[in-house]
PDB file of N, CA and C in Angstrom:
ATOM      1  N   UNK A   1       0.844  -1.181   0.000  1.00  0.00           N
ATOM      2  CA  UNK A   1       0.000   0.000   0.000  1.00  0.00           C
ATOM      3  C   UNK A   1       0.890   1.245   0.000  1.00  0.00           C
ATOM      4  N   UNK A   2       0.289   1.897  -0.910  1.00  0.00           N
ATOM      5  CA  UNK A   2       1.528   3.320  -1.316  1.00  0.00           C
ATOM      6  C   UNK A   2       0.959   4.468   0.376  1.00  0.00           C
ATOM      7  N   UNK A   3       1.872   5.068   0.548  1.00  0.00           N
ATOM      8  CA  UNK A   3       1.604   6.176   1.675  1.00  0.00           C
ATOM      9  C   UNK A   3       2.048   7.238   1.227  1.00  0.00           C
ATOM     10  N   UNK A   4       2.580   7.846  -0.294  1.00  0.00           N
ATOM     11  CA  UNK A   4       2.557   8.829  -0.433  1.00  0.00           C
ATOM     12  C   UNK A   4       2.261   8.762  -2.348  1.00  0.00           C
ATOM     13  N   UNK A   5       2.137   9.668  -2.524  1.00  0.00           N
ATOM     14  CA  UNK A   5       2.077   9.536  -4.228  1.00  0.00           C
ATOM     15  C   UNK A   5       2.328  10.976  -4.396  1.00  0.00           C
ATOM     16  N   UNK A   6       3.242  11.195  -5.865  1.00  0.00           N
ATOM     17  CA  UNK A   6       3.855  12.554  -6.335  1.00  0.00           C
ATOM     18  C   UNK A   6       2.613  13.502  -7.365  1.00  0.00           C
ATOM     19  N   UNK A   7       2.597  14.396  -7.223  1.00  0.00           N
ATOM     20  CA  UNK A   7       2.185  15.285  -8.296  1.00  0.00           C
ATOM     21  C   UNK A   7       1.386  14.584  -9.816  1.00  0.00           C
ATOM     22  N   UNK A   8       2.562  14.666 -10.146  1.00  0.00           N
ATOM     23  CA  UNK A   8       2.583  13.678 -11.655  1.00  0.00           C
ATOM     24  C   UNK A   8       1.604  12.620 -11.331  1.00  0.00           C
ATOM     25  N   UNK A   9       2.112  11.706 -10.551  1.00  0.00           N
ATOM     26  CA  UNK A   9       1.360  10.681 -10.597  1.00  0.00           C
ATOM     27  C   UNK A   9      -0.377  10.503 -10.214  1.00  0.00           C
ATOM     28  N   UNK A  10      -0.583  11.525  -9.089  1.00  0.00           N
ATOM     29  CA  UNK A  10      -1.560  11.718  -8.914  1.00  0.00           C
ATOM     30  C   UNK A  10      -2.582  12.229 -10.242  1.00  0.00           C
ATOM     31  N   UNK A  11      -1.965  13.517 -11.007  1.00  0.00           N
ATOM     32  CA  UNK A  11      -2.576  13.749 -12.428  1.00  0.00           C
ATOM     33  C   UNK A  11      -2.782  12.980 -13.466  1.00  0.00           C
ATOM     34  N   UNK A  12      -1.963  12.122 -13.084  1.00  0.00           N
ATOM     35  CA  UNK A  12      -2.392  10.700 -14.645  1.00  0.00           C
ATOM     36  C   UNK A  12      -3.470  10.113 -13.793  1.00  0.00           C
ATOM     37  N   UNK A  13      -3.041   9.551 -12.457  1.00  0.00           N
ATOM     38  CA  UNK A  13      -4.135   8.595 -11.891  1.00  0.00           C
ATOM     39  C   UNK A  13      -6.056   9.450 -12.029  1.00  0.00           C
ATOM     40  N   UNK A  14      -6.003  10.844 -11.733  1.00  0.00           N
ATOM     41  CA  UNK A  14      -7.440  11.498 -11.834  1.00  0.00           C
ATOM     42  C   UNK A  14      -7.677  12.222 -12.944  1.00  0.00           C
ATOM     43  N   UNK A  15      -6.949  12.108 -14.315  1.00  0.00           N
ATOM     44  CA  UNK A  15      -7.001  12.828 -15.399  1.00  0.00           C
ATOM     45  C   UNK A  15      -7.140  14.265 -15.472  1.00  0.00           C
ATOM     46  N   UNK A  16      -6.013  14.472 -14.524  1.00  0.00           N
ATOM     47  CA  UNK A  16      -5.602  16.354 -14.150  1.00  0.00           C
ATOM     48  C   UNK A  16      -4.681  16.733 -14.714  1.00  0.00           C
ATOM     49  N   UNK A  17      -4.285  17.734 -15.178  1.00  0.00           N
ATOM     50  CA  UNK A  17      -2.950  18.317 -15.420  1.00  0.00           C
ATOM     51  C   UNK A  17      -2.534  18.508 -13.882  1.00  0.00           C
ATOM     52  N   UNK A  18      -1.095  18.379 -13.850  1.00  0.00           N
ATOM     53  CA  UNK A  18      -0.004  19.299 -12.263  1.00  0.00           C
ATOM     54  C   UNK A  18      -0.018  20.540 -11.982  1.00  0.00           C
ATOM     55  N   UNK A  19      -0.619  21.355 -13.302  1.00  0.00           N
ATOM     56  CA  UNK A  19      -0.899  22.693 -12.979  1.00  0.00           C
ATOM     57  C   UNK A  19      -2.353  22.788 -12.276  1.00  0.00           C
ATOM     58  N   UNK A  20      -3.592  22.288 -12.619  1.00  0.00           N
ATOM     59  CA  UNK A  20      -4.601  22.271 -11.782  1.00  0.00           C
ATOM     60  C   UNK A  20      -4.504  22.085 -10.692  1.00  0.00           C
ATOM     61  N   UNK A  21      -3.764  20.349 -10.332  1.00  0.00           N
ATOM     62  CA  UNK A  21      -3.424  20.073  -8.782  1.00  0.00           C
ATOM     63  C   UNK A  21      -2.333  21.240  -7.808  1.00  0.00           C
ATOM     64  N   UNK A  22      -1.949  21.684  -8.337  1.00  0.00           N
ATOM     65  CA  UNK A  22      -1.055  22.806  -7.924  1.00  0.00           C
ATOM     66  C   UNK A  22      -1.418  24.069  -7.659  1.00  0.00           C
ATOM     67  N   UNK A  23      -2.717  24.899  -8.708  1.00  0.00           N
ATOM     68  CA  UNK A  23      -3.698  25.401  -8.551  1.00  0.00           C
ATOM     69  C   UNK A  23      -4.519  24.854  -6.973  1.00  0.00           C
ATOM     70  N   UNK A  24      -5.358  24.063  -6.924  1.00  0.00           N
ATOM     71  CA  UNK A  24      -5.787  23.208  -6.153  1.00  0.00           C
ATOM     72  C   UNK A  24      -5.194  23.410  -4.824  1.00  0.00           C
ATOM     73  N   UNK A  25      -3.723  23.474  -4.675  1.00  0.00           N
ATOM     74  CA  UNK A  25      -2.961  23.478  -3.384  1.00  0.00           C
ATOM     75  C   UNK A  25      -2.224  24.944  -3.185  1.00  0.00           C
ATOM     76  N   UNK A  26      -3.020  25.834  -3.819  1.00  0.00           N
ATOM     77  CA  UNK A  26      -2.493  26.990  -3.546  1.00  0.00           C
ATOM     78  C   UNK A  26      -3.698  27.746  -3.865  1.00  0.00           C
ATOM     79  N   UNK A  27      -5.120  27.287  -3.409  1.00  0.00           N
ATOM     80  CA  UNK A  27      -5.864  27.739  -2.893  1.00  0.00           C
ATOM     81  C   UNK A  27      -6.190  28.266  -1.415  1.00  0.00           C
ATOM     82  N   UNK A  28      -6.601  29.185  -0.646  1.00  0.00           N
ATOM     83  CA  UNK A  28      -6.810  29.994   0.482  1.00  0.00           C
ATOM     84  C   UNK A  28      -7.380  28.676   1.082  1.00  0.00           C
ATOM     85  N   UNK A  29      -8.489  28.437   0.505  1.00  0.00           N
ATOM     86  CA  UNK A  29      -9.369  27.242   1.196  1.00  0.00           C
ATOM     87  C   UNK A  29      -9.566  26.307   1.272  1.00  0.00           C
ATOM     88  N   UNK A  30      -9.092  25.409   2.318  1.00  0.00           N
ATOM     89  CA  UNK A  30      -8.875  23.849   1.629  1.00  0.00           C
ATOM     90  C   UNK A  30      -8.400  23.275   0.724  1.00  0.00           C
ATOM     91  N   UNK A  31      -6.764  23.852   1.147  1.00  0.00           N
ATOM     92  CA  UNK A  31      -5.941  23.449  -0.525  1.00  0.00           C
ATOM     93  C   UNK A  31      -5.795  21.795  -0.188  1.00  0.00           C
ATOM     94  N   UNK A  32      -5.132  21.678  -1.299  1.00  0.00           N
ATOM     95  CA  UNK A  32      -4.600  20.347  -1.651  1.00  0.00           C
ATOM     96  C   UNK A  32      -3.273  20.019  -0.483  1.00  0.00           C
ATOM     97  N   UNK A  33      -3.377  19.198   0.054  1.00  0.00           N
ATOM     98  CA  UNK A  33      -1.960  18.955   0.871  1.00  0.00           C
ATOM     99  C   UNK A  33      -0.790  17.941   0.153  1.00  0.00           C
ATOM    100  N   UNK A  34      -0.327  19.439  -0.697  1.00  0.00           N
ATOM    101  CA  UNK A  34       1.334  19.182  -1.270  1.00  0.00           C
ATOM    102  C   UNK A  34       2.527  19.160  -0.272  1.00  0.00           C
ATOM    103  N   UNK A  35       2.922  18.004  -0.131  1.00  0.00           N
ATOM    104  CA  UNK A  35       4.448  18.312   1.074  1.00  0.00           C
ATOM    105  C   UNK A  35       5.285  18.158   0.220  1.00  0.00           C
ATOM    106  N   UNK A  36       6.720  18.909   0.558  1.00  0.00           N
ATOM    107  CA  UNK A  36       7.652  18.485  -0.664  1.00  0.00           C
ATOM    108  C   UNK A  36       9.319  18.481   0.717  1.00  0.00           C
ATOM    109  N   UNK A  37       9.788  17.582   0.478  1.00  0.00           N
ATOM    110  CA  UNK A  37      11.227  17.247   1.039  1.00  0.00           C
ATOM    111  C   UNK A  37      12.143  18.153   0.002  1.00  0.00           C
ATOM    112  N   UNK A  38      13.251  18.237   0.758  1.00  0.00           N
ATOM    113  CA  UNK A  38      13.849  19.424   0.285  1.00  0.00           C
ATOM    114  C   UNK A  38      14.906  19.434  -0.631  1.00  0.00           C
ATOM    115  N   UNK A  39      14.915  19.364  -1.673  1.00  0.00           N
ATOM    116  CA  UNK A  39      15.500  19.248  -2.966  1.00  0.00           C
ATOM    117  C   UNK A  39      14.650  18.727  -3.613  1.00  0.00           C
ATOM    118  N   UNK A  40      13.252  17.936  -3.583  1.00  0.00           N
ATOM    119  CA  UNK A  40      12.739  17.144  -4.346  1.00  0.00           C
ATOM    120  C   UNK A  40      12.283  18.169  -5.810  1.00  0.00           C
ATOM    121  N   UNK A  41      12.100  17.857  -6.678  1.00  0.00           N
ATOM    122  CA  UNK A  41      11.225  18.697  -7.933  1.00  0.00           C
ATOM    123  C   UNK A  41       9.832  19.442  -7.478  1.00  0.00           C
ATOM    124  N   UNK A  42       9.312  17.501  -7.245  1.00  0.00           N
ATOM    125  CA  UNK A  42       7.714  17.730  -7.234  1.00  0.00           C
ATOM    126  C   UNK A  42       7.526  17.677  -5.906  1.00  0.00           C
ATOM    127  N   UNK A  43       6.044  18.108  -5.786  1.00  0.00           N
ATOM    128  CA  UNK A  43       5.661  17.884  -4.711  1.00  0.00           C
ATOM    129  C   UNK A  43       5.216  16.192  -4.234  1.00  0.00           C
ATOM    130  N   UNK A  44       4.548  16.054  -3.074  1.00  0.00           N
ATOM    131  CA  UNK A  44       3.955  14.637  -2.930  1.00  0.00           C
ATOM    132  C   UNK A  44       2.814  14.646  -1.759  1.00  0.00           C
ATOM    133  N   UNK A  45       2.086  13.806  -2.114  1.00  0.00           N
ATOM    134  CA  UNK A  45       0.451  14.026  -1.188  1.00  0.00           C
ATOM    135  C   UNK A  45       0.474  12.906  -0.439  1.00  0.00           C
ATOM    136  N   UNK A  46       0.376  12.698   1.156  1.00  0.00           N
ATOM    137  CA  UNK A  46      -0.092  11.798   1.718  1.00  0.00           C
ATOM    138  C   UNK A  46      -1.153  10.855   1.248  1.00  0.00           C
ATOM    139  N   UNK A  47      -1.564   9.977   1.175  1.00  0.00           N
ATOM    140  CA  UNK A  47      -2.147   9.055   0.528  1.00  0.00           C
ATOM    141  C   UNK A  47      -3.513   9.423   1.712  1.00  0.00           C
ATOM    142  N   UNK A  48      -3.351   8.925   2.727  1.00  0.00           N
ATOM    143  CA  UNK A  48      -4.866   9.151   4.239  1.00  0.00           C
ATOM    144  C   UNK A  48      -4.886  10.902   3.732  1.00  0.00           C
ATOM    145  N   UNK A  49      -4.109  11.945   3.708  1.00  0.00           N
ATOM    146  CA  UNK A  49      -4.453  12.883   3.374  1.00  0.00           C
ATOM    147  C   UNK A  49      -5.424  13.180   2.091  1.00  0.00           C
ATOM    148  N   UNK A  50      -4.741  12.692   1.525  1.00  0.00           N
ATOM    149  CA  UNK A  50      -5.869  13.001   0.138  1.00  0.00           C
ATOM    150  C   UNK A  50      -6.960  12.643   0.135  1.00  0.00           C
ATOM    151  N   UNK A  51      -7.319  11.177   0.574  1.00  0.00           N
ATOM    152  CA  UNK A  51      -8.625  10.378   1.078  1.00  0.00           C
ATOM    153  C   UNK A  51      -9.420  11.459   1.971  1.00  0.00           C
ATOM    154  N   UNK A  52      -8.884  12.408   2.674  1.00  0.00           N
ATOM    155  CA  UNK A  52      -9.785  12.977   3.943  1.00  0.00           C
ATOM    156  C   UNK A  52     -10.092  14.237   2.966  1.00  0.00           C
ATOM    157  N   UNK A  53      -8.978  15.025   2.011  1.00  0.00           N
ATOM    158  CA  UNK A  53      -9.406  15.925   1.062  1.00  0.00           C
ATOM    159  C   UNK A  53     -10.224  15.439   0.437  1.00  0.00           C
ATOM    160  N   UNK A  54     -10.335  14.753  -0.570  1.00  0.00           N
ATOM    161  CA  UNK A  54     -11.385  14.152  -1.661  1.00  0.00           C
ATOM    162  C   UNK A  54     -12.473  14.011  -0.869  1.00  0.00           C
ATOM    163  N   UNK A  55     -12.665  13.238   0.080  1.00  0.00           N
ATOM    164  CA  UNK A  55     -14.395  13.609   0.302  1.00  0.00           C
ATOM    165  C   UNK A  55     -14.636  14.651   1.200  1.00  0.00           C
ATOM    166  N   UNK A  56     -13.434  15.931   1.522  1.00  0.00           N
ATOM    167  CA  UNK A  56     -14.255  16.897   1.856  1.00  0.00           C
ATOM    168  C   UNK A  56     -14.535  18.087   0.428  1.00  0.00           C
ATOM    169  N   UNK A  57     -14.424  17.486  -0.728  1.00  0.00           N
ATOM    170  CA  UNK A  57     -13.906  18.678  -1.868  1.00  0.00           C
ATOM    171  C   UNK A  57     -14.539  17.968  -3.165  1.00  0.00           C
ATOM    172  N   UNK A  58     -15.385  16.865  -2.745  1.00  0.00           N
ATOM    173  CA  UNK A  58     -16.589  15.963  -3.632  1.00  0.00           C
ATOM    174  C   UNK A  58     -17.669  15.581  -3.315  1.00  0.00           C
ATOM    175  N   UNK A  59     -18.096  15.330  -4.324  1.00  0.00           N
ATOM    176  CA  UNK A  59     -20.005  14.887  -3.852  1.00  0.00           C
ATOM    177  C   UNK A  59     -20.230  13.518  -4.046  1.00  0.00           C
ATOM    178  N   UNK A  60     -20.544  12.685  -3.979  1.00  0.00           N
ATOM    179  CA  UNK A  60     -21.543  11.935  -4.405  1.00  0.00           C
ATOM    180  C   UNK A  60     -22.150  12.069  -5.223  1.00  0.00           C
ATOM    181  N   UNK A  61     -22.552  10.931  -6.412  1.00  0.00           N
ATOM    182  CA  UNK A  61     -23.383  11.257  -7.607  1.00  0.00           C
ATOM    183  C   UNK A  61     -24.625  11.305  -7.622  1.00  0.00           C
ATOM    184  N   UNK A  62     -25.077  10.742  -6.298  1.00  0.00           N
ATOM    185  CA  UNK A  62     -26.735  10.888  -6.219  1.00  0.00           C
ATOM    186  C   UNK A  62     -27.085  12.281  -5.419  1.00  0.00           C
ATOM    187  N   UNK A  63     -26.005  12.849  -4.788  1.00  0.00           N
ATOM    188  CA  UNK A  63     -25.751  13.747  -4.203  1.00  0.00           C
ATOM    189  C   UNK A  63     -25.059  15.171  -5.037  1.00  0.00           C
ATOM    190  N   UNK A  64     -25.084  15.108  -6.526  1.00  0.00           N
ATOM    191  CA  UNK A  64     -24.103  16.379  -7.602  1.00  0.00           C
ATOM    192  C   UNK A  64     -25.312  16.955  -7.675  1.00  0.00           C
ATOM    193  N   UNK A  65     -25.295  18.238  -7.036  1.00  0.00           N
ATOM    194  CA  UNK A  65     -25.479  19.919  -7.305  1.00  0.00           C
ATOM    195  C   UNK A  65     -26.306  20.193  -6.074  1.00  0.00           C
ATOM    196  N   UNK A  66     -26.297  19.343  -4.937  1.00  0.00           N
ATOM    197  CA  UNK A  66     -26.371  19.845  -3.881  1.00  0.00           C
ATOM    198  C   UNK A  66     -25.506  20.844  -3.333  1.00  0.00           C
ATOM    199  N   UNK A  67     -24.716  20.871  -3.193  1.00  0.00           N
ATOM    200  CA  UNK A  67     -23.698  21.886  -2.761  1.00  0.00           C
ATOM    201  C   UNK A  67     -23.626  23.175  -3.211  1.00  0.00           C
ATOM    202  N   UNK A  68     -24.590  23.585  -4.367  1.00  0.00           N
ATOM    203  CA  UNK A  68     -24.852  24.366  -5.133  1.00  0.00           C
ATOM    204  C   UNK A  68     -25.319  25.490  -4.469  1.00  0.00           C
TER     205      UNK A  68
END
């Protein structure tokens, strides 16, 4: 089981560009949680992190345009 995944990889896996997800984490509100070690390029997302982002920053499909 992976515990962290990079940038890149995350954008192929949800059909994003790295500039959206990056966008995304340099939002005021509930960004994206990018950590980056120090020299690395990219950034990299906790794996339980992202899980706790994604369903606070998605709907449910029986549940799309409630939030509206």
């Amino acid at each position: 089981m992976r515990t962290m995944t990079t940038i890149p990889d995350l954008a192929r896996e949800w059909h994003k560009s790295t500039d959206t997800l990056y966008r995304l984490a340099a939002r005021e509100e509930d960004p994206l949680p990018v950590r980056y070690l120090e020299g690395d390029r990219y950034g990299g997302v906790l794996v339980s992190e992202f899980e706790s982002w994604l369903k606070r920053n998605t709907s449910l499909f029986n549940e799309k345009g409630s939030k509206q």
